[in-house]
Protein backbone atom coordinates (compact mmCIF):
# COMPACT_ATOMS: atom_id res chain seq x y z
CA UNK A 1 -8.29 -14.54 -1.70
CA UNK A 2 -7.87 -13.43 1.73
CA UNK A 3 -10.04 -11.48 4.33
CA UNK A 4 -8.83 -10.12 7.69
CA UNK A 5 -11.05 -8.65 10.16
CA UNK A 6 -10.68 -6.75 13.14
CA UNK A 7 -10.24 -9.75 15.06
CA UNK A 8 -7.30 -11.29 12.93
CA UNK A 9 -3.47 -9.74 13.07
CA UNK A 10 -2.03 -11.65 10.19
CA UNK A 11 1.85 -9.93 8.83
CA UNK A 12 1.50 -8.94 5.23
CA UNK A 13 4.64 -9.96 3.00
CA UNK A 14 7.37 -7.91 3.56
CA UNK A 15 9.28 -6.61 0.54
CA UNK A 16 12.59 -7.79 2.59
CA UNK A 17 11.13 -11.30 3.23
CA UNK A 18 10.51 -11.61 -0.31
CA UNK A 19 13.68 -10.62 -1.25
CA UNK A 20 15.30 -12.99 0.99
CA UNK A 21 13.51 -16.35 0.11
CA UNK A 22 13.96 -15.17 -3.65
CA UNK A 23 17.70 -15.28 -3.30
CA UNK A 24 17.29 -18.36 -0.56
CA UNK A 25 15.58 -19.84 -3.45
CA UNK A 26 18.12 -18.99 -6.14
CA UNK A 27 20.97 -20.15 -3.77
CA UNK A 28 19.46 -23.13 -3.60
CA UNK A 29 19.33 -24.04 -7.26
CA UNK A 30 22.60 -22.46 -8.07
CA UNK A 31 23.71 -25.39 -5.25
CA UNK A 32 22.06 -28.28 -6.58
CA UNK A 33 20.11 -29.15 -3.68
CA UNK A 34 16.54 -30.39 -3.45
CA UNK A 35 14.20 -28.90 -1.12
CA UNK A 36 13.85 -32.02 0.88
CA UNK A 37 17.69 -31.96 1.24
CA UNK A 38 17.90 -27.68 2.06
CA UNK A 39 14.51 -28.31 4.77
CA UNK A 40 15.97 -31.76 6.49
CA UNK A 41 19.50 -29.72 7.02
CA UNK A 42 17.76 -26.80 8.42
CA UNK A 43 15.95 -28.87 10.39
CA UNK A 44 12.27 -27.36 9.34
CA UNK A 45 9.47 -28.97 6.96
CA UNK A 46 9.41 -28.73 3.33
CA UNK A 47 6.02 -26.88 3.51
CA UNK A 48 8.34 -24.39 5.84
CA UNK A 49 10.93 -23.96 3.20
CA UNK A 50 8.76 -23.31 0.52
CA UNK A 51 6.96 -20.72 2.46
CA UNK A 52 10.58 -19.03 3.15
CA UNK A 53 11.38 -19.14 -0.20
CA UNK A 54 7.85 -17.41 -1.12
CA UNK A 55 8.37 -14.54 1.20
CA UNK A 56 4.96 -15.94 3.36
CA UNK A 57 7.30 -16.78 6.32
CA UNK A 58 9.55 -15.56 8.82
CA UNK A 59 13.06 -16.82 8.58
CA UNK A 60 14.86 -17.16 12.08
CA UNK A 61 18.22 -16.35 11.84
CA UNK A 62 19.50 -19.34 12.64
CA UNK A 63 18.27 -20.99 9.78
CA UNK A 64 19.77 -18.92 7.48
CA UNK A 65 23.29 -19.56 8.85
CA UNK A 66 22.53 -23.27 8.25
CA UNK A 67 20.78 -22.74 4.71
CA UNK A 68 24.12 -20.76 3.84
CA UNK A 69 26.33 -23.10 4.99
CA UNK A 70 24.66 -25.98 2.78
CA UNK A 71 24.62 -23.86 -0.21
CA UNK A 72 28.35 -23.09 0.20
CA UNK A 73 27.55 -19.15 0.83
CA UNK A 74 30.64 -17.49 2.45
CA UNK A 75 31.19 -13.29 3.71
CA UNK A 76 29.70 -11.25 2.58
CA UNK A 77 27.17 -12.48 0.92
CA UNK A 78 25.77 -14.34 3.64
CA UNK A 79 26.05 -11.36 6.03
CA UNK A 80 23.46 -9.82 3.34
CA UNK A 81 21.36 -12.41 3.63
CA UNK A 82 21.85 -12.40 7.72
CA UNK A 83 20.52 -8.64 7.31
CA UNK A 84 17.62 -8.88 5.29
CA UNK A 85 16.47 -11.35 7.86
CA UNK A 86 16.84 -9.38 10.37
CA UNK A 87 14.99 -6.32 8.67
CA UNK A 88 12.24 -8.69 6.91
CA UNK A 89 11.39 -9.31 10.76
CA UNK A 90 11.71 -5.41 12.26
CA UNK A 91 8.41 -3.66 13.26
CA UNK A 92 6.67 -0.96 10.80
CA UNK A 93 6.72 2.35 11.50
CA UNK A 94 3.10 2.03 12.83
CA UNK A 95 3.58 -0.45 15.29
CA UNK A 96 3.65 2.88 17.68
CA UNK A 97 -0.04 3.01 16.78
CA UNK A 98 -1.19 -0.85 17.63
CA UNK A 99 -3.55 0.59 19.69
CA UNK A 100 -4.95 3.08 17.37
CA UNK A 101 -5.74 1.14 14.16
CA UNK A 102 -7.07 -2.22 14.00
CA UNK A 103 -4.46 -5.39 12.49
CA UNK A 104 -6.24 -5.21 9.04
CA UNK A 105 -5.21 -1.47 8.91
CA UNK A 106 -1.19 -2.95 9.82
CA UNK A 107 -1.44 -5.83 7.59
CA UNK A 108 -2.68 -3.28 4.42
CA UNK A 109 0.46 -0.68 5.67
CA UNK A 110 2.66 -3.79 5.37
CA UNK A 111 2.36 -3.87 2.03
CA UNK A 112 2.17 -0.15 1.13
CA UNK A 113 4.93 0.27 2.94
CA UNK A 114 6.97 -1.91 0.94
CA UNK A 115 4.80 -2.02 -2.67
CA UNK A 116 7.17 -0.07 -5.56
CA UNK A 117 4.19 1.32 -7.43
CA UNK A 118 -0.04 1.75 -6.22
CA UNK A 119 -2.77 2.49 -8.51
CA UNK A 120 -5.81 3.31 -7.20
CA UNK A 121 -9.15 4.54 -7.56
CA UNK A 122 -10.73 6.51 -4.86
CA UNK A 123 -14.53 7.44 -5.36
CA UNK A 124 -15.33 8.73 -1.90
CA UNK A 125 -12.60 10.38 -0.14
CA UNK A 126 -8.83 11.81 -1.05
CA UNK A 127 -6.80 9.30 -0.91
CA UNK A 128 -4.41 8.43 1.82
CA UNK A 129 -1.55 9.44 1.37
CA UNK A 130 -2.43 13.03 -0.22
CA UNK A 131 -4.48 13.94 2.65
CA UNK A 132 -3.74 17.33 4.80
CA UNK A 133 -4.06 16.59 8.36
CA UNK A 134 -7.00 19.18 8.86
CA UNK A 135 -9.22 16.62 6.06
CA UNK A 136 -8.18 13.96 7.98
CA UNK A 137 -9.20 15.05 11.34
CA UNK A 138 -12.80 16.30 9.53
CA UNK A 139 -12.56 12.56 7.93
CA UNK A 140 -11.39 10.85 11.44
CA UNK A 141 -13.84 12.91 12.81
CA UNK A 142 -16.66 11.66 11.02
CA UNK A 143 -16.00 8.15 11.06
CA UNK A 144 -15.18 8.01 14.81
CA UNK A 145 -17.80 10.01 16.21
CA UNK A 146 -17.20 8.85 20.10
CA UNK A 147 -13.72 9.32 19.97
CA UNK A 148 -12.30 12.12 22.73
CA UNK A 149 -9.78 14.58 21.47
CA UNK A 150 -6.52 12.50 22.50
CA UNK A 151 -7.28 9.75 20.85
CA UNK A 152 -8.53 12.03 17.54
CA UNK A 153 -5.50 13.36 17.52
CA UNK A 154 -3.18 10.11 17.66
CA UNK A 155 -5.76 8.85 14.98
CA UNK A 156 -4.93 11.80 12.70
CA UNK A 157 -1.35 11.65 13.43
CA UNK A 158 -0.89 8.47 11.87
CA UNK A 159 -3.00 9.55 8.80
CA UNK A 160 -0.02 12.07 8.22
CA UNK A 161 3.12 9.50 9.70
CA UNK A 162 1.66 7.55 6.87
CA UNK A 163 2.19 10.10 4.27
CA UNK A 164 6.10 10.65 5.10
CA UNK A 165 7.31 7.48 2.19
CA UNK A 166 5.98 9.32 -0.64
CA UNK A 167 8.44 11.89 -0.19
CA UNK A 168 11.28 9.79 0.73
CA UNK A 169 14.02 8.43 -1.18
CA UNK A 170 12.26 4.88 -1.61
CA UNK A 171 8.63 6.75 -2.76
CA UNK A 172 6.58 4.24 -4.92
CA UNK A 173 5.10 5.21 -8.45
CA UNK A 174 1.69 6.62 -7.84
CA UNK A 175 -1.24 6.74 -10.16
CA UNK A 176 -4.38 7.88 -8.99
CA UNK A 177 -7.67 8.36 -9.96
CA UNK A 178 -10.06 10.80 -7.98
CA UNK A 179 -14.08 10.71 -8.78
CA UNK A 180 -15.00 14.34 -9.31
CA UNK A 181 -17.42 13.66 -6.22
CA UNK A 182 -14.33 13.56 -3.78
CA UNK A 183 -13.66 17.47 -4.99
CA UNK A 184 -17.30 18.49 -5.02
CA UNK A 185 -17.96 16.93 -1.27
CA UNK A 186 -16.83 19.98 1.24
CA UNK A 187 -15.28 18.00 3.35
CA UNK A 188 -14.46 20.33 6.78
CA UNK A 189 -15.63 23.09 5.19
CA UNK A 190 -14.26 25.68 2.13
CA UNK A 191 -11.00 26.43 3.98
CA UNK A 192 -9.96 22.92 4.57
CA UNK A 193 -11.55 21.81 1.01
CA UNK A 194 -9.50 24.84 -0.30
CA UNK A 195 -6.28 24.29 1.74
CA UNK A 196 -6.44 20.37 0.71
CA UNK A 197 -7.04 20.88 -3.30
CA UNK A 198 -4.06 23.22 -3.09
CA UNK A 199 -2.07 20.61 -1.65
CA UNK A 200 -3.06 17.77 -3.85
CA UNK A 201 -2.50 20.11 -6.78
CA UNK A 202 1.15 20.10 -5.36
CA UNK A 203 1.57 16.57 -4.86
CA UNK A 204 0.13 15.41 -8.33
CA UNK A 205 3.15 17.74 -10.13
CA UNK A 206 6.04 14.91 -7.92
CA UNK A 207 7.78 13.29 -10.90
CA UNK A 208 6.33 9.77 -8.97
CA UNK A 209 3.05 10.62 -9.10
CA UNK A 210 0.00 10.66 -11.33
CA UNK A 211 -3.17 12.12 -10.46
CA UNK A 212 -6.32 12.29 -12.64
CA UNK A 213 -9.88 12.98 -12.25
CA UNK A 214 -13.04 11.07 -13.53
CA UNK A 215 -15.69 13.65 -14.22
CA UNK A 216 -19.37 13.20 -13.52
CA UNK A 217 -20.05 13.90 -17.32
CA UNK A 218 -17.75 10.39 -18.40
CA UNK A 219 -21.16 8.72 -16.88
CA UNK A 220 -21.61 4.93 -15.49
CA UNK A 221 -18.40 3.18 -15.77
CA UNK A 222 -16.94 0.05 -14.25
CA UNK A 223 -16.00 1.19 -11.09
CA UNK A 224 -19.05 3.06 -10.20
CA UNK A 225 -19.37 3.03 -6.18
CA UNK A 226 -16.14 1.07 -5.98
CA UNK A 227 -12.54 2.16 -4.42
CA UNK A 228 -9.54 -0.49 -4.75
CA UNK A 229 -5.75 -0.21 -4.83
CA UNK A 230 -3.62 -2.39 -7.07
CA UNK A 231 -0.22 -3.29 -5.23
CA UNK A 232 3.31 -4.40 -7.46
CA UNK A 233 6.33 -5.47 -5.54
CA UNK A 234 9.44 -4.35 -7.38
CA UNK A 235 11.29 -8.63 -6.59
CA UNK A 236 7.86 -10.43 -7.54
CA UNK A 237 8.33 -12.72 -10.15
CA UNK A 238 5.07 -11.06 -12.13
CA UNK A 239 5.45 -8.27 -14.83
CA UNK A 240 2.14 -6.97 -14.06
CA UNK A 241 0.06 -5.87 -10.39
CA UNK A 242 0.99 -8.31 -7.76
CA UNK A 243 -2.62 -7.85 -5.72
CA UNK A 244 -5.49 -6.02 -5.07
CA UNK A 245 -6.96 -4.02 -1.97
CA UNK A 246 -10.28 -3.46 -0.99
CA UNK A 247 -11.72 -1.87 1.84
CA UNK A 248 -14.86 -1.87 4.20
CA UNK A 249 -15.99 -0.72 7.45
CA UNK A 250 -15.30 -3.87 8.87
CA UNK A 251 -11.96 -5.02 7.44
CA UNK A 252 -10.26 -5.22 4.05
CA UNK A 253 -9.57 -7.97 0.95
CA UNK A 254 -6.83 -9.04 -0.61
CA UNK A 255 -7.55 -10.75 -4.09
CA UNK A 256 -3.91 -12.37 -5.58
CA UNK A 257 -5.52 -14.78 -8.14
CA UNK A 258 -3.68 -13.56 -10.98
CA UNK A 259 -7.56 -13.21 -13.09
CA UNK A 260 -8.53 -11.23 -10.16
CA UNK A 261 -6.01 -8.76 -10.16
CA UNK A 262 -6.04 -8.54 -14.35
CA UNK A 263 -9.95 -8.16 -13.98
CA UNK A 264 -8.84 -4.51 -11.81
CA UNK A 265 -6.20 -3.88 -13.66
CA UNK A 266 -8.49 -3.70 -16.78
CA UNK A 267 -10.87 -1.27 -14.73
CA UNK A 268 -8.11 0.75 -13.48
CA UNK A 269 -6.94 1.11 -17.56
CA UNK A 270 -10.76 1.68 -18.63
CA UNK A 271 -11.22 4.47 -15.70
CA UNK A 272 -7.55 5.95 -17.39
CA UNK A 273 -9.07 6.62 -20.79
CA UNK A 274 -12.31 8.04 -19.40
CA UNK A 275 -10.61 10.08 -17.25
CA UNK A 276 -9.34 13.55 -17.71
CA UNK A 277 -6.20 14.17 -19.13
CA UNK A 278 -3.40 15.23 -16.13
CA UNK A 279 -3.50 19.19 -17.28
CA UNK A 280 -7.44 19.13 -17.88
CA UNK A 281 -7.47 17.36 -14.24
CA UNK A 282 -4.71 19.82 -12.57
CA UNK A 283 -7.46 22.77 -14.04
CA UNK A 284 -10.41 21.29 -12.49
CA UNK A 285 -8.48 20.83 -8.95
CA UNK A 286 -7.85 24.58 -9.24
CA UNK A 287 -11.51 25.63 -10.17
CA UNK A 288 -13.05 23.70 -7.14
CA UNK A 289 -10.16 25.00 -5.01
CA UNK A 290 -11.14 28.84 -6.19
CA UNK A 291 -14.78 27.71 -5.55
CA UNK A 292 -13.92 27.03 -2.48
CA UNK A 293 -11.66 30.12 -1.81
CA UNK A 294 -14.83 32.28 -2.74
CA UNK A 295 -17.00 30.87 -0.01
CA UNK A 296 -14.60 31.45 2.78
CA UNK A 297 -15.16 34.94 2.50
């Protein structure tokens, strides 16, 4: 289990770094070599190799050429390796925001950015990556109450640069479940409550995404107050969720322990079959969006 604050920049796993140790790893094996042997040659501890091979670690470059060598990896298969160590160590598309979001916000975008499929629960707010930048600048607005307009705007700006993978070629599977309060709370106002449901309606019909609502009348359930995100990586060794998100004021918390992440996983399936059916869910989007519609004028 693992907390990061505002004061800690720790880099989440990228999907490229755990590609590459996974087929440093394989490599490895297919060569007959021990780990002592593959670490002493590189000239790095075993701890250090078995973090590279875990996807925890950096690579250098360097080190790669050496592993390959030892392994007996010629062109072009070590020139694939060369890239994806080269790419698991490029910059995020947010690192033109470092001074707009704290690390903890970075480290969680890490692994977004490179997870193949999120569930999540959201009982507060829309969730991310559906949001229209006018409910994000109401939400931005509300949570940073001293910032100026500049900085409001950069803030909201990244809220929608944040949105662009889920309609790009590498989108992950979505499922989502929205507590009917997040419709019901006018958030901005009608317009942008009615301008956002419209938009979320739209989303939810993406062939990668699944959105469903919980309705007040499904009662107390397991979940009640909570929001988390389960993460899967589309190389980890797991068939199941790979880790779990959750977030505070203050930071965020990663929970990996394999009973952890079943223990959410088993919410996230409970909240599914109390939930609203996807059409029954699309119908109650458009009744609060009409709602809404009706007090703008």
């Amino acid at each position: 289990m693992r907390r990061h604050h505002r004061d800690s920049s720790p880099r989440a796993e990228a999907v490229r770094r755990r590609q590459l140790g996974g087929e440093l790893r394989r490599l490895r094996a297919a060569a007959g070599k021990s780990a002592k042997e593959a670490a002493e040659w590189a000239g790095v501890s075993t701890s250090t190799l078995s973090k590279i091979e875990r996807g925890v670690q950096a690579v250098k470059i360097g080190h790669v050429r050496l592993l390959a060598q030892l392994y007996g990896v010629g062109a072009p298969e070590a020139d694939t390796l060369i890239r994806l160590a080269r790419e698991a160590n490029q910059r995020g598309w947010w690192a033109a925001y470092g001074d707009t979001v704290p690390d903890w916000v970075r480290t969680y975008l890490d692994l977004e950015q490179d997870a193949s499929e999120l569930w999540a629960y959201e009982s507060g707010l829309i969730f991310g990556l559906f949001q229209t930048p006018a409910y994000a600048e109401a939400i931005t607005a509300a949570t940073q109450p001293n910032a100026d307009s500049d900085e409001l705007a950069r803030l909201v700006a990244f809220r929608t640069a944040r949105q662009q993978r889920l309609f790009g070629d590498r989108a992950p599977s979505l499922r989502v479940i929205l507590d009917e309060a997040v419709l019901r709370r006018p958030v901005g106002g009608p317009a942008v409550m009615r301008e956002q449901l419209e938009h979320l309606s739209e989303v939810a019909k993406l062939p990668h995404v699944s959105v469903v609502v919980q309705p007040f009348s499904a009662g107390a359930h397991p979940s009640i107050g909570l929001a988390f995100t389960l993460l899967r990586f589309a190389d980890a060794d797991t068939a199941g969720m790979d880790c779990v998100y959750l977030e505070n004021a203050q930071g965020a918390l990663y929970q990996e322990r394999p009973g952890d992440v079943d223990r959410y996983t088993v919410m996230f399936e409970q909240l599914s079959e109390s939930a609203l059916s996807a059409d029954e869910s699309l119908e109650l989007v458009a009744s609060y969006a009409q709602s809404y519609r009706a007090s703008e004028q």
